[in-house]
N, C-alpha and C. Protein backbone atom coordinates (compact mmCIF):
# COMPACT_ATOMS: atom_id res chain seq x y z
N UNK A 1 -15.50 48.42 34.83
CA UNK A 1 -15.49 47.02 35.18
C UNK A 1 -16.36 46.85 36.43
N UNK A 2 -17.23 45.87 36.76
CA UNK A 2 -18.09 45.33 37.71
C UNK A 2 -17.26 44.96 38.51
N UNK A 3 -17.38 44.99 39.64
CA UNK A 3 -16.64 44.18 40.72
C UNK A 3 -16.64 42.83 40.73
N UNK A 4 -17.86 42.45 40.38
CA UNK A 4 -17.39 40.20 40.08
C UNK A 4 -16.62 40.27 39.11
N UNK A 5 -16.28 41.24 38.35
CA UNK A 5 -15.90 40.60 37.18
C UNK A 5 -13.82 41.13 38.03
N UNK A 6 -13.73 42.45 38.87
CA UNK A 6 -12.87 42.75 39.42
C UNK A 6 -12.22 41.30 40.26
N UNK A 7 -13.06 40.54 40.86
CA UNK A 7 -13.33 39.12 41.84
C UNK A 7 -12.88 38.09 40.99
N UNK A 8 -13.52 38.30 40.11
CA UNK A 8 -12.50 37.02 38.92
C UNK A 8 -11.30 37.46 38.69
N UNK A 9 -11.05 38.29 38.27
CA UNK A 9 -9.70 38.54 37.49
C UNK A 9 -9.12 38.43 38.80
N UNK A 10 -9.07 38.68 40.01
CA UNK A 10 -7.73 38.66 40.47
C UNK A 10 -8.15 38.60 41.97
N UNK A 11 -8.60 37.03 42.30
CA UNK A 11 -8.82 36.66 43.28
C UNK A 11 -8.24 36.82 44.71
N UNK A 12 -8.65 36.76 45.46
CA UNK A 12 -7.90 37.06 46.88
C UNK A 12 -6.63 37.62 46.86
N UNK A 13 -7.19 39.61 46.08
CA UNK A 13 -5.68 39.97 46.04
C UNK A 13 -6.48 41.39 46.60
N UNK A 14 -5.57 42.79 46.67
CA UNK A 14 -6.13 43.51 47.29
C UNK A 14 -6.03 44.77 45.89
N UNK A 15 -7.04 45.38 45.56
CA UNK A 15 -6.98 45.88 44.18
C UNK A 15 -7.23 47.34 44.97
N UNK A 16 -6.21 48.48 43.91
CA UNK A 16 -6.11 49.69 44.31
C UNK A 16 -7.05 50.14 42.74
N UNK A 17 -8.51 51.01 42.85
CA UNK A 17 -9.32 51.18 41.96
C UNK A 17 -9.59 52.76 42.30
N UNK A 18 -10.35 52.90 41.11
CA UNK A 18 -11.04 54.77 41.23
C UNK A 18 -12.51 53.95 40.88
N UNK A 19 -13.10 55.08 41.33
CA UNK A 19 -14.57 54.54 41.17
C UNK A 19 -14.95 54.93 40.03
N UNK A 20 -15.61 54.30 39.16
CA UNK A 20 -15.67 54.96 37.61
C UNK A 20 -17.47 55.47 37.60
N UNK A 21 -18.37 54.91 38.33
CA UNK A 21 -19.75 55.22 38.58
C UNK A 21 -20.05 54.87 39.90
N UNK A 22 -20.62 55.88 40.34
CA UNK A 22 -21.00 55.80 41.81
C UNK A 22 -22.20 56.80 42.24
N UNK A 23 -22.69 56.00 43.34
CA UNK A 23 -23.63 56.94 44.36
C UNK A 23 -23.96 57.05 45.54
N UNK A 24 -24.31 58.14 46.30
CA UNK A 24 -24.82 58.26 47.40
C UNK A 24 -26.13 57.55 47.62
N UNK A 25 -26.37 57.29 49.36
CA UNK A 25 -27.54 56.72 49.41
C UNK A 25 -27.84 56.33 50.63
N UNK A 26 -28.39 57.06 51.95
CA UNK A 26 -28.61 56.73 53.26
C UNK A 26 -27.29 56.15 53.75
N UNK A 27 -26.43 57.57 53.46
CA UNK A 27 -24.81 57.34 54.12
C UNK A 27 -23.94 56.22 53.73
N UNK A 28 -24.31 55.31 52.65
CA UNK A 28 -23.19 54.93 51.90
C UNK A 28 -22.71 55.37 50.72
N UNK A 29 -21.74 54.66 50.45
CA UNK A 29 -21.03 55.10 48.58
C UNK A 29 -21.35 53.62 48.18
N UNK A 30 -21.93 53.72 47.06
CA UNK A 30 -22.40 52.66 46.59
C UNK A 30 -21.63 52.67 44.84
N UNK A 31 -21.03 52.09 44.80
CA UNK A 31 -19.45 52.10 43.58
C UNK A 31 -20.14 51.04 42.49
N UNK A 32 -20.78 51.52 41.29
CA UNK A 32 -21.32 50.72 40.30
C UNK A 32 -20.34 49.85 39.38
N UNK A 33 -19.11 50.50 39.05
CA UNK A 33 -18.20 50.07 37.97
C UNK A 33 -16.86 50.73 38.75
N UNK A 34 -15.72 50.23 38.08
CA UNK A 34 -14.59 50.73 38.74
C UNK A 34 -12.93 50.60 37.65
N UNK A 35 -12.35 51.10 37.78
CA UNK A 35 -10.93 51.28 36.86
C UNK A 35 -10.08 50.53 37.91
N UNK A 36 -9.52 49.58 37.43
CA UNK A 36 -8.02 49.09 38.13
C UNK A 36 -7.28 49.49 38.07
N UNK A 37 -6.36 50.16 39.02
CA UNK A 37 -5.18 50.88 38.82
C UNK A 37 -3.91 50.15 39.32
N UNK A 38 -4.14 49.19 40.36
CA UNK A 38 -2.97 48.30 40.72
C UNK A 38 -3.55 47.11 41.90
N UNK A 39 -3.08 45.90 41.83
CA UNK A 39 -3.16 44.98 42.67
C UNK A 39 -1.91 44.40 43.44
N UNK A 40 -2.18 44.14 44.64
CA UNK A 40 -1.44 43.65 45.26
C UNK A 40 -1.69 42.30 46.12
N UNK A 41 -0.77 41.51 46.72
CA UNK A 41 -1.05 40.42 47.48
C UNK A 41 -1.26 41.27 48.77
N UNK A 42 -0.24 42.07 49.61
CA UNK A 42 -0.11 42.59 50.25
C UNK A 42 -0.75 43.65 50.91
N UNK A 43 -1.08 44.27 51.99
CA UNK A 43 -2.54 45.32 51.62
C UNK A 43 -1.07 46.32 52.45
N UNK A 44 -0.36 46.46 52.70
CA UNK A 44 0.31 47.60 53.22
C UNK A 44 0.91 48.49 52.19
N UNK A 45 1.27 47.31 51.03
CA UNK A 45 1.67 47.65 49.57
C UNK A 45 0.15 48.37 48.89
N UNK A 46 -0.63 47.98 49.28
CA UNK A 46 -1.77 48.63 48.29
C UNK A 46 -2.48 50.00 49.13
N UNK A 47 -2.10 49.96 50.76
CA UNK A 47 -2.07 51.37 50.95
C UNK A 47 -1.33 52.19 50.88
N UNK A 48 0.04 52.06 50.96
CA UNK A 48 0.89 53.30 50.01
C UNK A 48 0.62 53.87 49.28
N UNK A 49 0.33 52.56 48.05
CA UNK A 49 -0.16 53.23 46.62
C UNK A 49 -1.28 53.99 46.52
N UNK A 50 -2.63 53.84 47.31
CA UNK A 50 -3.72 54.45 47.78
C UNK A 50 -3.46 55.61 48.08
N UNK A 51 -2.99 55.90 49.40
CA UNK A 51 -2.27 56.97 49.61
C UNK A 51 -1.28 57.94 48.93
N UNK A 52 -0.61 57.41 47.80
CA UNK A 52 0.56 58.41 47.05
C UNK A 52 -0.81 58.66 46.20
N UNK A 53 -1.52 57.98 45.35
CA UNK A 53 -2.51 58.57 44.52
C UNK A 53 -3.67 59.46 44.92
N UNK A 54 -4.08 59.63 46.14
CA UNK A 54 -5.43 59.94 47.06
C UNK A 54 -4.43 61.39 46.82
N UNK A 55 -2.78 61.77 47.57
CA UNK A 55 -1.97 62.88 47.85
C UNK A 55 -1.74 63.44 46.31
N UNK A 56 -1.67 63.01 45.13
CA UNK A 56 -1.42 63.24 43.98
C UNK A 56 -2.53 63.79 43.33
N UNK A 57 -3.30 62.61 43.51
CA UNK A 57 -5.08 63.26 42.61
C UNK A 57 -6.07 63.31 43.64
N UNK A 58 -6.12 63.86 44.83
CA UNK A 58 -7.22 63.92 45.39
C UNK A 58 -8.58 64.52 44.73
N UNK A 59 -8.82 64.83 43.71
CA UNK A 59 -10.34 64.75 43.50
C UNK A 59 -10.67 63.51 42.89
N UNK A 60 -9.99 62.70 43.13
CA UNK A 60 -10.28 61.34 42.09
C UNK A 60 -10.71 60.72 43.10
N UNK A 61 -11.93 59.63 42.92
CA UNK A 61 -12.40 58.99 44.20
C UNK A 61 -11.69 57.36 44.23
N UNK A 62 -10.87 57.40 44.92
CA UNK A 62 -9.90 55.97 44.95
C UNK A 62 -10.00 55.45 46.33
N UNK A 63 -9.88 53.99 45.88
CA UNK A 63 -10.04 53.28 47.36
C UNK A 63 -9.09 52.02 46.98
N UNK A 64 -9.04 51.24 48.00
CA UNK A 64 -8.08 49.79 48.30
C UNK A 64 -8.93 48.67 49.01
N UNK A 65 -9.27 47.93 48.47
CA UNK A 65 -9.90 46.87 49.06
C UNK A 65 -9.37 45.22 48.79
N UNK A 66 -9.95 44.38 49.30
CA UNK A 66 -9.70 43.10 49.02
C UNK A 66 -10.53 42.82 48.35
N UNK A 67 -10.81 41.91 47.13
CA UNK A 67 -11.53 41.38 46.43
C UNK A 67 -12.29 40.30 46.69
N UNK A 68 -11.87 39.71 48.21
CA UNK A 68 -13.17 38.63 49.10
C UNK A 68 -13.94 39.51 49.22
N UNK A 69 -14.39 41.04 49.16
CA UNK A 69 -15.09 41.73 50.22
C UNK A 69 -16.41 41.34 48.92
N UNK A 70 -17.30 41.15 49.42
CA UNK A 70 -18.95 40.79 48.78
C UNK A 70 -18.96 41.68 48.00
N UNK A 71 -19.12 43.16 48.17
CA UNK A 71 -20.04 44.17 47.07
C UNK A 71 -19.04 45.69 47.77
N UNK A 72 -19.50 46.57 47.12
CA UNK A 72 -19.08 48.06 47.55
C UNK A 72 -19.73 49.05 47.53
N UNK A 73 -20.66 48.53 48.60
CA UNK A 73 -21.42 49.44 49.39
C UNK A 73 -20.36 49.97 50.85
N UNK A 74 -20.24 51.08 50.91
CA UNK A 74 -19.00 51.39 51.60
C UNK A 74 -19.71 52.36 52.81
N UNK A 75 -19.65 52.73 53.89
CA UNK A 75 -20.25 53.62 54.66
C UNK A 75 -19.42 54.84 54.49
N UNK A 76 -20.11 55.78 54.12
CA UNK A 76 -19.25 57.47 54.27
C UNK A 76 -18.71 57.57 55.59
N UNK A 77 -17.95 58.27 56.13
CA UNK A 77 -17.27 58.77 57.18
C UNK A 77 -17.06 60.50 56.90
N UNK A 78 -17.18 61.07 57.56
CA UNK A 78 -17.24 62.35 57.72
C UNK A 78 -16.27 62.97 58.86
N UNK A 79 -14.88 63.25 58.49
CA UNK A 79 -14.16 63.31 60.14
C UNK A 79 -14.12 64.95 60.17
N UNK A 80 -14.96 65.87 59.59
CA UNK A 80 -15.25 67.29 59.84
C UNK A 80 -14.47 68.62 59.76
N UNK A 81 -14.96 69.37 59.52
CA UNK A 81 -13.47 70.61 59.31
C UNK A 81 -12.39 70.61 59.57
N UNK A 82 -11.42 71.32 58.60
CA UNK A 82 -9.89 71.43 59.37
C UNK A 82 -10.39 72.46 60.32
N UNK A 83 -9.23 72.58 60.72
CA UNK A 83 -8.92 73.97 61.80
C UNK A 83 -8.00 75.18 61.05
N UNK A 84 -8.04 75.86 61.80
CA UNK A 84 -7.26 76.98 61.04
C UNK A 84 -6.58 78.14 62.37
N UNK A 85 -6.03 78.04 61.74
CA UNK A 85 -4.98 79.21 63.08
C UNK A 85 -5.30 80.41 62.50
N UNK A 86 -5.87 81.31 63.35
CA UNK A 86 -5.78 82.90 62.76
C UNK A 86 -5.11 83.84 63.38
């Protein structure tokens, strides 16, 4: 699903999605199409759910946004190695 078309269906709500096509590109994620997995009015409700799924399927690329947001071009963040006790 396109994101306008994500923008129609379910206006000023905050949609919990996996990215279904995506790419890199001078440090953003640029998200072509996307799977709905849950919406909410609420965005504290839609980061839980973000979060229990991110802890469940982390190789799945999932995010939470609001559906005012224009497009999803997203900036990468990089917060760098764990640590490790030896």
């Amino acid at each position: 699903m396109q994101w306008e078309e994500v923008q129609e269906k379910f206006p000023e709500e905050w949609v919990v999605f996996e990215a279904a096509e995506a790419y890199s590109e001078g440090g953003f994620r640029f998200i072509d199409s996307v799977i709905v997995i849950d919406r909410y009015e609420d965005s504290l409700d839609a980061m839980k759910r973000y979060k229990q799924l991110h802890r469940d399927q982390p190789g799945k690329e999932i995010y939470f946004l609001h559906t005012s947001r224009p497009d999803l071009k997203i900036e990468e963040k990089w917060v760098g190695q764990p640590l490790y006790m030896v």
